[in-house]
Structure formats: structure tokens, C-alpha cells
C-alpha atoms as a PDB file:
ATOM      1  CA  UNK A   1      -7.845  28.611  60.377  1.00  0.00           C
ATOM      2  CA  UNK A   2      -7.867  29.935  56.677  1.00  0.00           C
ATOM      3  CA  UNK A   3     -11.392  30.184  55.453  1.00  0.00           C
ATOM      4  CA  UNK A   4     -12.270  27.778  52.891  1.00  0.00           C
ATOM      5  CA  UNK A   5     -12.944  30.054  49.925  1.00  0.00           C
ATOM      6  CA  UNK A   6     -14.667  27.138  48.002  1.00  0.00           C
ATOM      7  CA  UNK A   7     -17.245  26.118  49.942  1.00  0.00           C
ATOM      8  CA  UNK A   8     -20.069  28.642  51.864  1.00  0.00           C
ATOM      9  CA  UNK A   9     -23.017  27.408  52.792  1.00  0.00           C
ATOM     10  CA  UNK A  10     -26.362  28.679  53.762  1.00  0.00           C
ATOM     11  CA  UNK A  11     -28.768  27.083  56.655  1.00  0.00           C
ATOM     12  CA  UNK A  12     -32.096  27.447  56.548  1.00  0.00           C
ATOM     13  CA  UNK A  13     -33.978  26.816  59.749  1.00  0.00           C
ATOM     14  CA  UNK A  14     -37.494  27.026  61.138  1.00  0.00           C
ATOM     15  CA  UNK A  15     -37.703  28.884  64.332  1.00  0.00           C
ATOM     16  CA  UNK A  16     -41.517  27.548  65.158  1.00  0.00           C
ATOM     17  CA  UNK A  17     -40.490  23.850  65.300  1.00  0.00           C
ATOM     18  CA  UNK A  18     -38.764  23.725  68.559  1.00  0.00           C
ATOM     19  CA  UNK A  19     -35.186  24.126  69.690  1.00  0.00           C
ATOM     20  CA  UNK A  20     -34.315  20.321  68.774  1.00  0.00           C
ATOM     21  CA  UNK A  21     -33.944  21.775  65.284  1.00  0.00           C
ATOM     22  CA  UNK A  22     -32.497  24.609  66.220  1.00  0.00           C
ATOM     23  CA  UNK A  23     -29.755  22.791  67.960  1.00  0.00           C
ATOM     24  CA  UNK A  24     -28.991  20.604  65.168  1.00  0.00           C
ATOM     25  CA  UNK A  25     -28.032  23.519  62.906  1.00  0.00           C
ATOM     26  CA  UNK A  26     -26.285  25.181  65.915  1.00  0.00           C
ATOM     27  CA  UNK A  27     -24.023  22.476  65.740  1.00  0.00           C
ATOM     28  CA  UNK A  28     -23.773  22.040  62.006  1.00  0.00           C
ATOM     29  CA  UNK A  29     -22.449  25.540  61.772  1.00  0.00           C
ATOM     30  CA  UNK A  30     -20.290  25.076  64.345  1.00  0.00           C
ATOM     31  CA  UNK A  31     -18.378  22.234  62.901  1.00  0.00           C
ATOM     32  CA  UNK A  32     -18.664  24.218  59.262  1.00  0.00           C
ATOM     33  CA  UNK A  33     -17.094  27.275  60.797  1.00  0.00           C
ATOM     34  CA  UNK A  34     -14.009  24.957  62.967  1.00  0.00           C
ATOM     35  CA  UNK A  35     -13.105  23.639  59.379  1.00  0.00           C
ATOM     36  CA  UNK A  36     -13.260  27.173  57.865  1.00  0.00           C
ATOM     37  CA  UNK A  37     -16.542  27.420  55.548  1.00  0.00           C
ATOM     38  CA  UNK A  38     -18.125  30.134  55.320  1.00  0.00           C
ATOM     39  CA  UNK A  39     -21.643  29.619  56.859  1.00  0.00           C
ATOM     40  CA  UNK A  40     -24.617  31.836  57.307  1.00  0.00           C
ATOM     41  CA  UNK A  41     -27.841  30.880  59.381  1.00  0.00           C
ATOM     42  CA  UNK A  42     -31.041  32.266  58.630  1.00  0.00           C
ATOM     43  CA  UNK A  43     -34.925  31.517  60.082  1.00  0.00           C
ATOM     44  CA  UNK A  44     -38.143  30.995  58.499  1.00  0.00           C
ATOM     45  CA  UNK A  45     -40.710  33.243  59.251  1.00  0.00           C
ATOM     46  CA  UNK A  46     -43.728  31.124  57.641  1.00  0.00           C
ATOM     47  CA  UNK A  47     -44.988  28.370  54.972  1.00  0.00           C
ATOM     48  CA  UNK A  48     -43.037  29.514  51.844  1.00  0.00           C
ATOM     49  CA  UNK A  49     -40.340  31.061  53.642  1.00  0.00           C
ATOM     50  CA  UNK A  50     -37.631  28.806  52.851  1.00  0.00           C
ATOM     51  CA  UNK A  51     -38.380  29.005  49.185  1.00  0.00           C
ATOM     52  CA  UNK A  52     -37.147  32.701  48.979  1.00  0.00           C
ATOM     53  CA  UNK A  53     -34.568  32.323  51.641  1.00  0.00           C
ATOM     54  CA  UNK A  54     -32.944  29.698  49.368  1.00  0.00           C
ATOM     55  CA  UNK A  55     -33.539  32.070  45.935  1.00  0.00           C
ATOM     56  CA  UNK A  56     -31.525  34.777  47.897  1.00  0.00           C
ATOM     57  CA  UNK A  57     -28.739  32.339  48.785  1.00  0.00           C
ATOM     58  CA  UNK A  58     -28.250  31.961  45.247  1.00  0.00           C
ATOM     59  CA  UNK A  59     -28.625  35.344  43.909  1.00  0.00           C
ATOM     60  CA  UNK A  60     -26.499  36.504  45.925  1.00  0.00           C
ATOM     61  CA  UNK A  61     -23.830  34.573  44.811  1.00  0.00           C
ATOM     62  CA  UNK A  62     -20.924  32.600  46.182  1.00  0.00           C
ATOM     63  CA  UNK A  63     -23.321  30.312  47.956  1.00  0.00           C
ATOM     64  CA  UNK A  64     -22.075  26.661  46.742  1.00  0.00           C
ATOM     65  CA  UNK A  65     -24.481  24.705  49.394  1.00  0.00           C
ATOM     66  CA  UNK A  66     -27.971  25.318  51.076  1.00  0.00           C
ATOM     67  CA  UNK A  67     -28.797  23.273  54.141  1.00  0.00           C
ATOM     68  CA  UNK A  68     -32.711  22.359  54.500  1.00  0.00           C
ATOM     69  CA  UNK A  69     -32.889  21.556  58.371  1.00  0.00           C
ATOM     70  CA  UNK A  70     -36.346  19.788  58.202  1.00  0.00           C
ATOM     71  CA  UNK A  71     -38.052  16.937  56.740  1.00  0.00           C
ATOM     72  CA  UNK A  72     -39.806  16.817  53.424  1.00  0.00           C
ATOM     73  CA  UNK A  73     -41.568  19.648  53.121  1.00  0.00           C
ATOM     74  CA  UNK A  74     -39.054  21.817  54.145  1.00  0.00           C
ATOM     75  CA  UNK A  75     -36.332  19.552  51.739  1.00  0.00           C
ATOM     76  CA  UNK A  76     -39.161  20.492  48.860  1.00  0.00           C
ATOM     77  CA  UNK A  77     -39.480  24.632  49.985  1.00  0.00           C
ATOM     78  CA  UNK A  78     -35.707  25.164  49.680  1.00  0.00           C
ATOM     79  CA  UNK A  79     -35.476  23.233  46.760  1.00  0.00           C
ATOM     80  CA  UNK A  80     -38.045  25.189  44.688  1.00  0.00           C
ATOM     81  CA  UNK A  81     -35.551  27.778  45.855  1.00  0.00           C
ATOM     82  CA  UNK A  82     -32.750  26.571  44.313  1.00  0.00           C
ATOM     83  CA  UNK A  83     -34.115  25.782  40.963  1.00  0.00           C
ATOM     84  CA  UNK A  84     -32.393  26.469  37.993  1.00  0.00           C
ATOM     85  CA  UNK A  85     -28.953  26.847  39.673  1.00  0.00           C
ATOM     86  CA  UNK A  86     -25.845  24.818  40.759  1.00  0.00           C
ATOM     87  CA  UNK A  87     -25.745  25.911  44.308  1.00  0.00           C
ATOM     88  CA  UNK A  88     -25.843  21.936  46.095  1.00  0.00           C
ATOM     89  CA  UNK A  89     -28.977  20.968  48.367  1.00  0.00           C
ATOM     90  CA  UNK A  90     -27.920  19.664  51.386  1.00  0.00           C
ATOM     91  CA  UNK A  91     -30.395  17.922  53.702  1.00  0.00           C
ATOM     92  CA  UNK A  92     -30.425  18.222  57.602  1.00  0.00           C
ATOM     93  CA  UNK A  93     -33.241  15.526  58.327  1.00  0.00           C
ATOM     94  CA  UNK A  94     -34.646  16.741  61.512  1.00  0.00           C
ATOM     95  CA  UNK A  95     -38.278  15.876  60.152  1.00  0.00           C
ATOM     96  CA  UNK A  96     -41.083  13.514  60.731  1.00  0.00           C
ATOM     97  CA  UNK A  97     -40.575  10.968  57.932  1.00  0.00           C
ATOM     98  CA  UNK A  98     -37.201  11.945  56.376  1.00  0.00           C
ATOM     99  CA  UNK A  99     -38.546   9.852  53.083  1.00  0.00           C
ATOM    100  CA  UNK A 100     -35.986  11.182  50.989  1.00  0.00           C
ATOM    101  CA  UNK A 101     -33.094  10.977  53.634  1.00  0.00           C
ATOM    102  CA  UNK A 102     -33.674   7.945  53.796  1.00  0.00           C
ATOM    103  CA  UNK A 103     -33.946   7.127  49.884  1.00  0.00           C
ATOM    104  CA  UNK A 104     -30.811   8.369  49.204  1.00  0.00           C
ATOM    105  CA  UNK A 105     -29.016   7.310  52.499  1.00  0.00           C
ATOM    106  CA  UNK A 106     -27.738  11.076  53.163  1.00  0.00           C
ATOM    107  CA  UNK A 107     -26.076  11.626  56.486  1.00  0.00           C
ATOM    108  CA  UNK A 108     -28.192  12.326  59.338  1.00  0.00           C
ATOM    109  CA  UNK A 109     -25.834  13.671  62.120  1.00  0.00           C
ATOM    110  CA  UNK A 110     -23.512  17.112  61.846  1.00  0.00           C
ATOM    111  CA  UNK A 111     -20.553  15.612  61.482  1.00  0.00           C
ATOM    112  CA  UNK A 112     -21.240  13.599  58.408  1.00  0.00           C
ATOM    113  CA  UNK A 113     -22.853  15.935  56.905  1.00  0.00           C
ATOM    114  CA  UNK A 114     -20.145  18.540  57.073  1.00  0.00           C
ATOM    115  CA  UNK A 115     -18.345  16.253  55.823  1.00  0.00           C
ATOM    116  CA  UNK A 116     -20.151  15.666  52.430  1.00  0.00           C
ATOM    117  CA  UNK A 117     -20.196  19.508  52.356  1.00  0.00           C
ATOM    118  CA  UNK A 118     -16.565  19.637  52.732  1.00  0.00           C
ATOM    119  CA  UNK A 119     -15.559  16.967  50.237  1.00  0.00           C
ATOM    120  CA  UNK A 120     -18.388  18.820  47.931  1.00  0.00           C
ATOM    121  CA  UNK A 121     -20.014  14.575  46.826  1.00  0.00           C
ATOM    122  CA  UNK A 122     -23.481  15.151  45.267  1.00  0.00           C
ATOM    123  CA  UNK A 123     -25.655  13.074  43.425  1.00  0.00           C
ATOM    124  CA  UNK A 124     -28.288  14.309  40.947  1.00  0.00           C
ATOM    125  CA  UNK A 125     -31.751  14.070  41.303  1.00  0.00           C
ATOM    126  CA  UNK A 126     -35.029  14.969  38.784  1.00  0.00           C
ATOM    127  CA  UNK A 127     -37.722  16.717  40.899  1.00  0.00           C
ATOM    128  CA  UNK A 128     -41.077  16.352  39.614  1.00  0.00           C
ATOM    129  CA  UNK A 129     -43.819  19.406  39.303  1.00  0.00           C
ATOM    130  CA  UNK A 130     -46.769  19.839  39.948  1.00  0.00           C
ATOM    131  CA  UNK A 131     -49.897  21.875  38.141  1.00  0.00           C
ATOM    132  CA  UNK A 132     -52.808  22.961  40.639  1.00  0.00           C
ATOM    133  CA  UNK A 133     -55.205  25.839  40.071  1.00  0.00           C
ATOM    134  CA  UNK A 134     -52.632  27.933  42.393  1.00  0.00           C
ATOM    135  CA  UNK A 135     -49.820  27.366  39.609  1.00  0.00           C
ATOM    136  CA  UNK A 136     -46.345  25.476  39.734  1.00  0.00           C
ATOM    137  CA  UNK A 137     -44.209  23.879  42.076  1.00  0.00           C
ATOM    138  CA  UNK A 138     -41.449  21.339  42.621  1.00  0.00           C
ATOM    139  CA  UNK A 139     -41.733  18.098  44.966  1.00  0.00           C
ATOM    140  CA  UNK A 140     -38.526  16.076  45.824  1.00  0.00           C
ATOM    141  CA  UNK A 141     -40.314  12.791  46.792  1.00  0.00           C
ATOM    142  CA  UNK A 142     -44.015  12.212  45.536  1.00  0.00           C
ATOM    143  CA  UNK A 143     -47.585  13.883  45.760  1.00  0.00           C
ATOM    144  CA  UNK A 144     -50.434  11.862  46.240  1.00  0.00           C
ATOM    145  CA  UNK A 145     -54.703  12.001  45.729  1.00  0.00           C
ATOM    146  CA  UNK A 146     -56.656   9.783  47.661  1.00  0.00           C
ATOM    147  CA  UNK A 147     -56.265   8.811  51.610  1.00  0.00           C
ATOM    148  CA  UNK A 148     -53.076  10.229  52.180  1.00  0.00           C
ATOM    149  CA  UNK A 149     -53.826  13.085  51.006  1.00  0.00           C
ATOM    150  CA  UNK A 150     -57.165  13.804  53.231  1.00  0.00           C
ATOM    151  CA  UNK A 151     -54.971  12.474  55.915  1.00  0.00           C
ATOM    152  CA  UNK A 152     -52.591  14.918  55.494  1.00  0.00           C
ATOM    153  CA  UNK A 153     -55.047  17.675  55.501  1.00  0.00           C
ATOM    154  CA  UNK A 154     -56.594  16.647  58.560  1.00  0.00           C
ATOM    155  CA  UNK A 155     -53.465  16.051  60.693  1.00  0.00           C
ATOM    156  CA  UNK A 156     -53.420  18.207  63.392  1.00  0.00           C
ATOM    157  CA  UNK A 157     -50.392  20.408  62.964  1.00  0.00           C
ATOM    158  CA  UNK A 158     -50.204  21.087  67.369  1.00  0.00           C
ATOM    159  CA  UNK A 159     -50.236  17.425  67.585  1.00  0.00           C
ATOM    160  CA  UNK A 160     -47.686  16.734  65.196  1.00  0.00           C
ATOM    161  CA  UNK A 161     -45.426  19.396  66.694  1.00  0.00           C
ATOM    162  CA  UNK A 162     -46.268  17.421  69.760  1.00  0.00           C
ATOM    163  CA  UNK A 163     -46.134  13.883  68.942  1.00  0.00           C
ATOM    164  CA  UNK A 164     -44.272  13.931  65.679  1.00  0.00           C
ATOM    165  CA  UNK A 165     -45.329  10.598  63.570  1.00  0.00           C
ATOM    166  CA  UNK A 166     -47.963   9.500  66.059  1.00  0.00           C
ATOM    167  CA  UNK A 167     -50.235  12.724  64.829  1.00  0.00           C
ATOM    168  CA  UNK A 168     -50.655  10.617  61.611  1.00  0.00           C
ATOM    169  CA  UNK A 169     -52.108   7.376  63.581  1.00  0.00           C
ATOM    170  CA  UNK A 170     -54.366   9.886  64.933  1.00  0.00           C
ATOM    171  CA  UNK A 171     -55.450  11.382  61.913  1.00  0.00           C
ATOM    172  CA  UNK A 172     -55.690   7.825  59.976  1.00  0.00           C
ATOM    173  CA  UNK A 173     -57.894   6.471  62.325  1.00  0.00           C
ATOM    174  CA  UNK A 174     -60.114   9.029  62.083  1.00  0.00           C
ATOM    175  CA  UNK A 175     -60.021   9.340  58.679  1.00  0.00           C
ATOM    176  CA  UNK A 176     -60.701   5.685  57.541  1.00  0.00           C
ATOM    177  CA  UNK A 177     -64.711   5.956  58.582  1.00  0.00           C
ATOM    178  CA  UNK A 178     -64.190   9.687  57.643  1.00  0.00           C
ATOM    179  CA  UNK A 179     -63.047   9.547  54.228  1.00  0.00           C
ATOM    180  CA  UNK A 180     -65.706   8.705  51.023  1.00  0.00           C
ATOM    181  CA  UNK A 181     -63.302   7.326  48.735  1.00  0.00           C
ATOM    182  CA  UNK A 182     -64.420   8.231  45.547  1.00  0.00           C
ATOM    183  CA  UNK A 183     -63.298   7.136  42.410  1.00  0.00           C
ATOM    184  CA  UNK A 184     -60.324   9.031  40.940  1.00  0.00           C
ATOM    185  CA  UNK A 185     -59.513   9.245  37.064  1.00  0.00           C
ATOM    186  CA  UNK A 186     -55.763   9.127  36.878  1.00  0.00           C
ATOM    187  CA  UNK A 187     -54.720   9.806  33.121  1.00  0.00           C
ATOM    188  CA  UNK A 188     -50.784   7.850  32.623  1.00  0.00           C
ATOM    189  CA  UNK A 189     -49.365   9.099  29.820  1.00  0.00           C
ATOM    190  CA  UNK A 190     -52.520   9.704  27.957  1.00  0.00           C
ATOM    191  CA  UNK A 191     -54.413   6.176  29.217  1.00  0.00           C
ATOM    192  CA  UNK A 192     -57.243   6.751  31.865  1.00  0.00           C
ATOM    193  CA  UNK A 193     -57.114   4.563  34.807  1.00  0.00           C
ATOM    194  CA  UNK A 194     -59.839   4.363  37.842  1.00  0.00           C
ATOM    195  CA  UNK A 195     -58.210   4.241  41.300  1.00  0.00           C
ATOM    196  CA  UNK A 196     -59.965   4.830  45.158  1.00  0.00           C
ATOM    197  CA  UNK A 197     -56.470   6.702  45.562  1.00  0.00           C
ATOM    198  CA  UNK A 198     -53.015   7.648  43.373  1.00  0.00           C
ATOM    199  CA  UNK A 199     -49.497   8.350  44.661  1.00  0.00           C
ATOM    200  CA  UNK A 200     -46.868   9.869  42.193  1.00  0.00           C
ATOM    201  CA  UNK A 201     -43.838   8.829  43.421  1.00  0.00           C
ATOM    202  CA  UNK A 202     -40.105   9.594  42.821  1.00  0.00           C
ATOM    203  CA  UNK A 203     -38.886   7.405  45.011  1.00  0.00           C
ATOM    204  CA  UNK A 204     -39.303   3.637  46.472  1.00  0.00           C
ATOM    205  CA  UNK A 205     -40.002   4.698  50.454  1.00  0.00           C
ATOM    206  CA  UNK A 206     -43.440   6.256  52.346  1.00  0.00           C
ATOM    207  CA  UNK A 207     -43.628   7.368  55.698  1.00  0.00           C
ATOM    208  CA  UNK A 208     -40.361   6.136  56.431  1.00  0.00           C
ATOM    209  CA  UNK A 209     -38.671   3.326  55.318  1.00  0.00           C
ATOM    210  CA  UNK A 210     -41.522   1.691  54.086  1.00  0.00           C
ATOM    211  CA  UNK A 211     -41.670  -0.030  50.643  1.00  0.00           C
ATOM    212  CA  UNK A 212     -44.253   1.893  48.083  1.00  0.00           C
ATOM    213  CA  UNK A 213     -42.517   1.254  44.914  1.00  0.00           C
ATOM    214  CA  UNK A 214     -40.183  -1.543  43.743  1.00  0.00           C
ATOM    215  CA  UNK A 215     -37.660   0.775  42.336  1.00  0.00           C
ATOM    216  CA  UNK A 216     -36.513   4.337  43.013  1.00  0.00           C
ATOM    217  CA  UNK A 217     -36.987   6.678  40.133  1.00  0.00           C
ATOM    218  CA  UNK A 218     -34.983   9.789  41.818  1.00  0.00           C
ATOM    219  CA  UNK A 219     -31.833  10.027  39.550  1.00  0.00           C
ATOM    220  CA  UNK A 220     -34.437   8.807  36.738  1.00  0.00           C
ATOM    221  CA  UNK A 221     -36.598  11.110  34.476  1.00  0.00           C
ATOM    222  CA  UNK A 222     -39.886   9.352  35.307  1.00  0.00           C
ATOM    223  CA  UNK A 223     -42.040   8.849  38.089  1.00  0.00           C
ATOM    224  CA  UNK A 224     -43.497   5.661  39.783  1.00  0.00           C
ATOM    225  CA  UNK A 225     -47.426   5.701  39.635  1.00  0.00           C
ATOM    226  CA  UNK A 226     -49.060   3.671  42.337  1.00  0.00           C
ATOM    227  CA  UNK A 227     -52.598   3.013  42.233  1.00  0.00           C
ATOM    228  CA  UNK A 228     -54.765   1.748  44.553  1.00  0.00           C
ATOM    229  CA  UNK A 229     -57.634  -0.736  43.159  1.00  0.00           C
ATOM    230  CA  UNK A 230     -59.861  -0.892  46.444  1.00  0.00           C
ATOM    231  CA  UNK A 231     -61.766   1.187  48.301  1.00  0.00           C
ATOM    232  CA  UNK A 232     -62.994   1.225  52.144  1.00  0.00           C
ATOM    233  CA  UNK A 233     -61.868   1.412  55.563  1.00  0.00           C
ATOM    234  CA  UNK A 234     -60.992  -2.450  55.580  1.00  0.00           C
ATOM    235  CA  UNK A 235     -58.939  -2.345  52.243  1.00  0.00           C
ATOM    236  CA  UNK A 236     -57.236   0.707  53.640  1.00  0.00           C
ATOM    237  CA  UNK A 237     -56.084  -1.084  56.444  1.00  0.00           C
ATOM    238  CA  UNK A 238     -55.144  -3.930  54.117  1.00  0.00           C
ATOM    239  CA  UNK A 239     -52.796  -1.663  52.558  1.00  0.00           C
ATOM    240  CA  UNK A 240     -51.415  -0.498  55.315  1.00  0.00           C
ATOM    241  CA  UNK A 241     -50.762  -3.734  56.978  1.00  0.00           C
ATOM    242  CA  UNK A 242     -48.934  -4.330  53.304  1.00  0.00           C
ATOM    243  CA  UNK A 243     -46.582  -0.931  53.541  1.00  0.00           C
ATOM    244  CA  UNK A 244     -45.663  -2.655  56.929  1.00  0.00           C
ATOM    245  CA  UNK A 245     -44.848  -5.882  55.954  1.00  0.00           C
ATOM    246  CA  UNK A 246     -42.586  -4.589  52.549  1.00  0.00           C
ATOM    247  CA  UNK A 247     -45.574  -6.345  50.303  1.00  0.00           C
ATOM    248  CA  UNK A 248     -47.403  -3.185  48.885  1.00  0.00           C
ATOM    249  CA  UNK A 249     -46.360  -2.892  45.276  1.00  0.00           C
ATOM    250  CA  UNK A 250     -47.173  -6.825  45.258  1.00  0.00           C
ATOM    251  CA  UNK A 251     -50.867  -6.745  45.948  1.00  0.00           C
ATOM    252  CA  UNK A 252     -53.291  -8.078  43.285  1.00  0.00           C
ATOM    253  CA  UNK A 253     -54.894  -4.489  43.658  1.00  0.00           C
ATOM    254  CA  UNK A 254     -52.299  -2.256  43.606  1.00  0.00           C
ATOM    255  CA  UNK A 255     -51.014  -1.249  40.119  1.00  0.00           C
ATOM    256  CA  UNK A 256     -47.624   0.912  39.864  1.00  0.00           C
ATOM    257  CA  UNK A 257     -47.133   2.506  36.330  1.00  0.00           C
ATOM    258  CA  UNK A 258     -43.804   4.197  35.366  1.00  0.00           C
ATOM    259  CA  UNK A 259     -44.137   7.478  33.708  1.00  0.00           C
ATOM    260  CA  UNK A 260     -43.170  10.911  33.066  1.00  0.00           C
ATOM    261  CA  UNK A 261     -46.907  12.735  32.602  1.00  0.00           C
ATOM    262  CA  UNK A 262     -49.648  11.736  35.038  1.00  0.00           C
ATOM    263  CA  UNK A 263     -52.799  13.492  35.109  1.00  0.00           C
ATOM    264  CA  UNK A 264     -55.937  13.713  38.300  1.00  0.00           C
ATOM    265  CA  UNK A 265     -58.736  15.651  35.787  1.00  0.00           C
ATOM    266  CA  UNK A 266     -61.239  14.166  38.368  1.00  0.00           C
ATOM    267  CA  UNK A 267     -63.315  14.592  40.655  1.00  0.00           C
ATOM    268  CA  UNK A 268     -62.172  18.250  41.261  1.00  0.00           C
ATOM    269  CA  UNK A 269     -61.771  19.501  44.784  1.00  0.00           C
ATOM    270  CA  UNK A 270     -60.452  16.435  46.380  1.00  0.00           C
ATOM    271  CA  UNK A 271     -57.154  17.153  48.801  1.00  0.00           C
ATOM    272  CA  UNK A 272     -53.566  16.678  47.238  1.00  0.00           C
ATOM    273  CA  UNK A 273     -50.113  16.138  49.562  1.00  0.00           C
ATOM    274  CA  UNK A 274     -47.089  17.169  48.043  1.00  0.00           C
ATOM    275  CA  UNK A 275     -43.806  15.785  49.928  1.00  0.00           C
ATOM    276  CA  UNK A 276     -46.047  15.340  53.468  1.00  0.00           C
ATOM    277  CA  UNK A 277     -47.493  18.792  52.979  1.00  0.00           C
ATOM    278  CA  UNK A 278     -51.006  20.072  52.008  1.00  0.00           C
ATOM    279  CA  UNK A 279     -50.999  21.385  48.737  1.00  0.00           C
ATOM    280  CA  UNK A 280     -54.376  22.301  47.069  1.00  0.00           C
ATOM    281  CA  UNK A 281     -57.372  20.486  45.713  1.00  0.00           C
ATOM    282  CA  UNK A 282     -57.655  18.388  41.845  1.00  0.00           C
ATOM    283  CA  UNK A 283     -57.792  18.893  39.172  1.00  0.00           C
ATOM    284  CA  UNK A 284     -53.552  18.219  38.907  1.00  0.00           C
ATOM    285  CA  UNK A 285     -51.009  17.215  36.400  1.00  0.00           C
ATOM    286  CA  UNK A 286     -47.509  16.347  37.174  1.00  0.00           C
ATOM    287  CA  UNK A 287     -44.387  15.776  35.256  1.00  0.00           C
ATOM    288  CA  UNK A 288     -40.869  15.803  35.526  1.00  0.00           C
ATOM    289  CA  UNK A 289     -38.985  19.468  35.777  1.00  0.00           C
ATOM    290  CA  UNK A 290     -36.544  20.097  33.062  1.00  0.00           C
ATOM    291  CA  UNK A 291     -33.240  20.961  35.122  1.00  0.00           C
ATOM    292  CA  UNK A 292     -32.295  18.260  38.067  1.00  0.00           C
ATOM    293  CA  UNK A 293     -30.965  19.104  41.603  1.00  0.00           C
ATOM    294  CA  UNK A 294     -28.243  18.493  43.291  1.00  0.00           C
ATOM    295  CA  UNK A 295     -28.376  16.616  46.695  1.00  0.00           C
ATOM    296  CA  UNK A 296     -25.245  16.336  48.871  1.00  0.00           C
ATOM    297  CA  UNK A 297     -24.014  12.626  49.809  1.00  0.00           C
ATOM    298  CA  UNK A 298     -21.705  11.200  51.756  1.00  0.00           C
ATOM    299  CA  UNK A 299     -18.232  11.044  50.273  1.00  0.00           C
ATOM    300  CA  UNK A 300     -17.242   7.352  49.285  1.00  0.00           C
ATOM    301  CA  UNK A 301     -15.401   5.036  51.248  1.00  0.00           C
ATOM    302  CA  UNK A 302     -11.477   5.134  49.503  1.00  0.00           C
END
């Protein structure tokens, strides 16, 4: 079959999290290759990895997709990689939570998403950014301060290899009597707010499918703010009773703020998550990056 001289496409993989993975981008390039595109595969060696596989897709040239064969975090590491460019970010949601998979309904088998890669569909999406003491970086989906965030730093990374989403139960429960929910001061485009716990959000879903915003703010240049009023082991388990049920953002307690700057000045130190993944301690700021993405979608039907 004659090669398909528009379309070559880079897959990023990581090694360390098990041949299920593996096998999905196996057969990804497989199907790629049968339909004559171009396709490199290429393995992570550690956290970051992905990031500067991704930046040497693109400066190499020719590249017109990357494939992120992960969930989230890896989604986030390849597209800091791709920043700036107009190489396409296809998404191989092999992950825990697949949040934004699931936001944008992207294809989660092979053969649909060769497909999409094929027929070249995208959709364009604004990444946010955010500030720690260590510098810069993009998220696809939302960072948060607060519960999540200790719970994401506490999550036993052997156990979630293990268990997958069940490592988070695990790591809630412990952290609910664990946790000393102090009193964040979340500044929203210049107004100071108190909250136990703050999630800046570019999208409508958590851990899932679950409702944590009414609307998705993806192909938007703004950002969903969700604050939490209470504090406590009890009103945690309130709220997550609420994420369950769909009835979060409706809570007398919870208060979701659109905006484009968002600010954590204090208390310094506390834990931040950024796309599932820890990332740092406050202070933060976040805002929206000043070039979108482009995420690969499924071609439409006719």
C-alpha cells in the first residue's frame, strides 16, 4: 500500500505501566501502518519523559499527530510537548480516569481512533497553566488545592498500578481523618474567596464521568472555579456522595466561579494535583495559555 504522505504519527508509550498499554499501541500502529501512515513508537523512560519525546516529534518535522497512550497525566506531559505547534494531540485513553476522554467523547478503541487520525477531525481546546515555585506548565483538564490534592499525593503509586481506581478509595479513606483542612484563600479574578478546598477546572467531569461543573469550559478561554464551603471528614463525604449522584455544583456550599485568572497565595506548602498528578506545593496562580491545542475526534457521521 502507498504510504500516506499526509499523515505520520508519533506514539508515545510508557513501558513501566504494564503490557495492557503496551498492547493497545501495538495495535494502534498496526492498523496505522495497514492503511499506510507513517508511524513511529517510542517509550518513556520516566516522569517528564513524554514532554520531550513529544517536543522532538515536532522538531523534527513532518509529524502531523502525537498519540498520548495514557490517562491524564500522560494526555497533559505530551501536550506540554506539543505547545506552540500544529502537530494534532491524539489521545489513547488507557488511564485510570480518562477525564478528558471522556469530556470530549474521543474514541477509545484502535480502530476509531485511527480513524480520526486518518480523516485528520480535531477540535480545539485552551489548556490552562499553571505557576508553582518550580515554574510553568500546561494542564489539559483541571488542578486542584484542597482534598484531592493531599489525596493524590498520598495514593500509593504500587497500588494504583495494581488496582487502578480502587488505589484512590484507599487513599480517601485514609485521608478524610488524615487531612486538616485548612482554610484556603482563592483570589478569582482579583476577589478573595475562603474555601476548605479549590478545583480549577477546564472541564465539566472528575474522576470519571462524574459531574463537577455545570458546563465544560475546554474549547472556552476560561476556567470553571469550584469551591468548596465546608470542611471535615463528614462534609467530605457529603460531597462525594454529591459527585455520585450528578448534584455537586448544586450544593448550597459549593460555589463554581468562571474565570480566566485564579490565584492560591495561601497557606503556602499545601499539596496541588495537576490533571491526577502531583504537582508541587501553594502558593499557585493559574490562567489560560495563549495558543490552544489540538485534540483529535472522531470524524462526523455523513
Amino acid at each position: 500500500m502507498a504510504m500516506n504522505a499526509s499523515r505520520s504519527v508519533t506514539i508515545i508509550v510508557n513501558p513501566t505501566a504494564g503490557r495492557r498499554r503496551s498492547g493497545h499501541a501495538t495495535r494502534l500502529a498496526r492498523i496505522l501502518r495497514r492503511a499506510g501512515v507513517a508511524v513511529q513508537v517510542v517509550h518513556t523512560r520516566d516522569r517528564g519523559h513524554a514532554t520531550e519525546l513529544a517536543r522532538a516529534a515536532v522538531e523534527q518535522g513532518g509529524c502531523s499527530h502525537v498519540v498520548a497512550t495514557g490517562g491524564d497525566g500522560t494526555v497533559a506531559e505530551v501536550a506540554r510537548g506539543l505547545e506552540g505547534s500544529d502537530v494534532v494531540l491524539a489521545v489513547l485513553p488507557v488511564g485510570t480516569a480518562n477525564v478528558l476522554a471522556r469530556e470530549l467523547d474521543l474514541p477509545f478503541d484502535e480502530g476509531a481512533l485511527a480513524r480520526s487520525i486518518i480523516a485528520g477531525t480535531s477540535t480545539t481546546v485552551w489548556p490552562g497553566v499553571l505557576h508553582t515555585a518550580q515554574g510553568a506548565s500546561l494542564f489539559v483538564q483541571m488542578a486542584g488545592v484542597g482534598f484531592d490534592a493531599y489525596v493524590v499525593h498520598t495514593v500509593s503509586p504500587r497500588l494504583k498500578k495494581a488496582v487502578g481506581r480502587a488505589a484512590y478509595v484507599v487513599s480517601v479513606l485514609r485521608a478524610l481523618w488524615g487531612y486538616r483542612y485548612p482554610v484556603l484563600r482563592v483570589e478569582v479574578e482579583g476577589v478573595v474567596h475562603e474555601a476548605s478546598s479549590a478545583i480549577i477546572s477546564k472541564g465539566a467531569l472528575y474522576a470519571g464521568r462524574h459531574v463537577l461543573a455545570p458546563a465544560s469550559m475546554q474549547e472556552e478561554k476560561a476556567f470553571s472555579v469550584v469551591l468548596f464551603g465546608s470542611a471535615g471528614p463528614w462534609a467530605t463525604l457529603r460531597y462525594g456522595l454529591a459527585l455520585l449522584r450528578g448534584t455537586l455544583p448544586r450544593q448550597k456550599d459549593v460555589t463554581v466561579l468562571r474565570a480566566s485568572t485564579v490565584a492560591i497565595p495561601a497557606p503556602t506548602g499545601l499539596p496541588v494535583q495537576s490533571d491526577g498528578d502531583a504537582h508541587g506545593y501553594t502558593a499557585i496562580r493559574a490562567d489560560i495559555n495563549d495558543q490552544p491545542i489540538r485534540i483529535a475526534i472522531c470524524p462526523r457521521a455523513g
